[in-house]
C-alpha atoms as a PDB file:
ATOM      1  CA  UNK A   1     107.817 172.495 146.563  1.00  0.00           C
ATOM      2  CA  UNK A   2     105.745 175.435 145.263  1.00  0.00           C
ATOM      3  CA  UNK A   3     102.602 177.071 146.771  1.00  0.00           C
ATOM      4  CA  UNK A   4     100.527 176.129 143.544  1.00  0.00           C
ATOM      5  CA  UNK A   5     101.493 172.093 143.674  1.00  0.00           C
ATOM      6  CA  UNK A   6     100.681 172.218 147.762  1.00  0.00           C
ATOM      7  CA  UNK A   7      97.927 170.765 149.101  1.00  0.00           C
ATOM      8  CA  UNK A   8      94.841 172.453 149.746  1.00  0.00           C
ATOM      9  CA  UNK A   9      94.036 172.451 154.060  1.00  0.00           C
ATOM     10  CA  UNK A  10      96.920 171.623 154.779  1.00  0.00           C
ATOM     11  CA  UNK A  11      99.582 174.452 156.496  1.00  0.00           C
ATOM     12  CA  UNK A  12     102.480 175.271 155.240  1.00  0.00           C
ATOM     13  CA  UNK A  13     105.885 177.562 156.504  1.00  0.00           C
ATOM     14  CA  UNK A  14     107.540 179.669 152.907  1.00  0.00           C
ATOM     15  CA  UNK A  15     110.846 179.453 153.217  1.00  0.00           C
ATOM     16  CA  UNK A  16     111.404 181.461 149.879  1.00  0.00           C
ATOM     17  CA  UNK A  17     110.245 184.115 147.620  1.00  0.00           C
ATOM     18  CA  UNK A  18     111.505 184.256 143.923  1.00  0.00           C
ATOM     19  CA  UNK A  19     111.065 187.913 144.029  1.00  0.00           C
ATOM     20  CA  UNK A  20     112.983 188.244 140.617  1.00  0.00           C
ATOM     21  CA  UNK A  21     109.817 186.164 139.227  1.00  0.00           C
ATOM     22  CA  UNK A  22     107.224 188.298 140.522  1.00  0.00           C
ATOM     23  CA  UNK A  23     106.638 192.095 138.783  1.00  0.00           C
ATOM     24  CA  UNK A  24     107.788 194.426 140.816  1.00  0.00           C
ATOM     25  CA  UNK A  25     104.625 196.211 142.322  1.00  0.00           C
ATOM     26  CA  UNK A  26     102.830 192.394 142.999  1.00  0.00           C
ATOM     27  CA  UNK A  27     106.193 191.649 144.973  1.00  0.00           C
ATOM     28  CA  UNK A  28     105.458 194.959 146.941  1.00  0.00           C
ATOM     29  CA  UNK A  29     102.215 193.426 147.390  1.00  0.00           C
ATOM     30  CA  UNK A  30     102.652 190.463 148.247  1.00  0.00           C
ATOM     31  CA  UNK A  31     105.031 191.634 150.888  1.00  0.00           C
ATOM     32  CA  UNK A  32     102.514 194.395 152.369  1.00  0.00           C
ATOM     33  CA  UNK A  33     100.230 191.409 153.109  1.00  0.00           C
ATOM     34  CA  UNK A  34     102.964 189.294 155.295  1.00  0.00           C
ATOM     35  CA  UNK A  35     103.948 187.078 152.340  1.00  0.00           C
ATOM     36  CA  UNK A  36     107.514 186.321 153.185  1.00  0.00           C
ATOM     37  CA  UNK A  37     109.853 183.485 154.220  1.00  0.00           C
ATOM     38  CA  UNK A  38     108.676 182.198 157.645  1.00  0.00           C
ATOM     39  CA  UNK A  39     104.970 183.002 157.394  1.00  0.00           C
ATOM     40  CA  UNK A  40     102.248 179.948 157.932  1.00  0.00           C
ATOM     41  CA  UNK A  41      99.756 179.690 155.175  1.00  0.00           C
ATOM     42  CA  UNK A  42      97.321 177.160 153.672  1.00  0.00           C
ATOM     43  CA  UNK A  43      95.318 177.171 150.486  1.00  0.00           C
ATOM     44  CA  UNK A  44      91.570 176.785 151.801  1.00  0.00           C
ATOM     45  CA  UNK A  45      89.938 177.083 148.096  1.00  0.00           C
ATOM     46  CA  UNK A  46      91.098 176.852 144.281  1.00  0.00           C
ATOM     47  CA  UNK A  47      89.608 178.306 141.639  1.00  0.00           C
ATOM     48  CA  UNK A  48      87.243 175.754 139.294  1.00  0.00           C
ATOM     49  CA  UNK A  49      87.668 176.819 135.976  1.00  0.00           C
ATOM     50  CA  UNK A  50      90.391 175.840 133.588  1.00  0.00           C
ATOM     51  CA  UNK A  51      93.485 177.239 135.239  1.00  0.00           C
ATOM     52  CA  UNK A  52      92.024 176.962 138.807  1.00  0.00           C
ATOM     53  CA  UNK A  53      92.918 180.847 139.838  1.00  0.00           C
ATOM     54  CA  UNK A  54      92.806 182.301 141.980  1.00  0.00           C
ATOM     55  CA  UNK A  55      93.742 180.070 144.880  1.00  0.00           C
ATOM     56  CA  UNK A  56      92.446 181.963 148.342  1.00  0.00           C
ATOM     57  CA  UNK A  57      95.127 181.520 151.358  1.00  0.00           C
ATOM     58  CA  UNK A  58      94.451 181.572 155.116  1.00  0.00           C
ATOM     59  CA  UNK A  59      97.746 183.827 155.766  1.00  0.00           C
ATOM     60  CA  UNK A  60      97.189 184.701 159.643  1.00  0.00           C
ATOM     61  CA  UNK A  61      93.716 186.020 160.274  1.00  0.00           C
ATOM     62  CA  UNK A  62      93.625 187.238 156.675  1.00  0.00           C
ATOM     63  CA  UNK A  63      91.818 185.278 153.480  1.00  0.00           C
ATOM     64  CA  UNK A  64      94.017 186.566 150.323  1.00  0.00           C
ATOM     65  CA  UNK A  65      93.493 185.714 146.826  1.00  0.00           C
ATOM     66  CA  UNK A  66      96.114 185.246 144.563  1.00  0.00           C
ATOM     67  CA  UNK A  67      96.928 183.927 141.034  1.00  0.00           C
ATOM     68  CA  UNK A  68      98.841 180.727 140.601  1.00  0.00           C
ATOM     69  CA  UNK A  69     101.359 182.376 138.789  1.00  0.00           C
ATOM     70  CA  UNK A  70     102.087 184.330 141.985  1.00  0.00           C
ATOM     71  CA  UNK A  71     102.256 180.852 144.015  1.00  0.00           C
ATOM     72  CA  UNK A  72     104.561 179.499 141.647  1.00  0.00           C
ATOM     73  CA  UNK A  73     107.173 181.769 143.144  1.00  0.00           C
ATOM     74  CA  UNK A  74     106.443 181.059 146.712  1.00  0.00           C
ATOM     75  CA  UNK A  75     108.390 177.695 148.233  1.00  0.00           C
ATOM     76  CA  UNK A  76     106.803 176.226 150.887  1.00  0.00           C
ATOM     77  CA  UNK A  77     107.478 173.018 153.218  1.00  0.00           C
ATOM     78  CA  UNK A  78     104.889 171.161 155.517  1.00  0.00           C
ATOM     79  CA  UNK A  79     104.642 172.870 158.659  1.00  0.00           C
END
């Protein structure tokens, strides 16, 4: 399952990164911030309009935001 189709409170282990879907600096990114296989993260708030983006993620002690494009390339599993 992807990021963008998890549910929202709920905490979640990635256990992959497409990198190859992600441009190249918002893979460098992503990665500066701890988003990589084996990191814990849930999706505390989506966005309300139309394509609901950003989603914000509790990724450690950190709130990110991020576009659902971004969380289509992140798998995650229940943790």
């Amino acid at each position: 399952m992807t990021l963008d189709g998890f549910e929202s409170g709920r905490s979640a282990r990635i256990t992959g990164v497409d990198w190859a879907a992600l441009a190249e600096d918002e893979g460098k990114r992503l990665k500066a911030l701890g988003v990589d296989e084996g990191a814990e993260v849930a999706i505390v708030h989506r966005g309300v309009f139309g394509t609901r983006d950003p989603l914000a993620l509790r990724l450690g002690n950190m709130t990110i935001a991020i576009r659902r494009a971004h969380a289509r390339a992140i798998s995650v599993e229940a943790a």
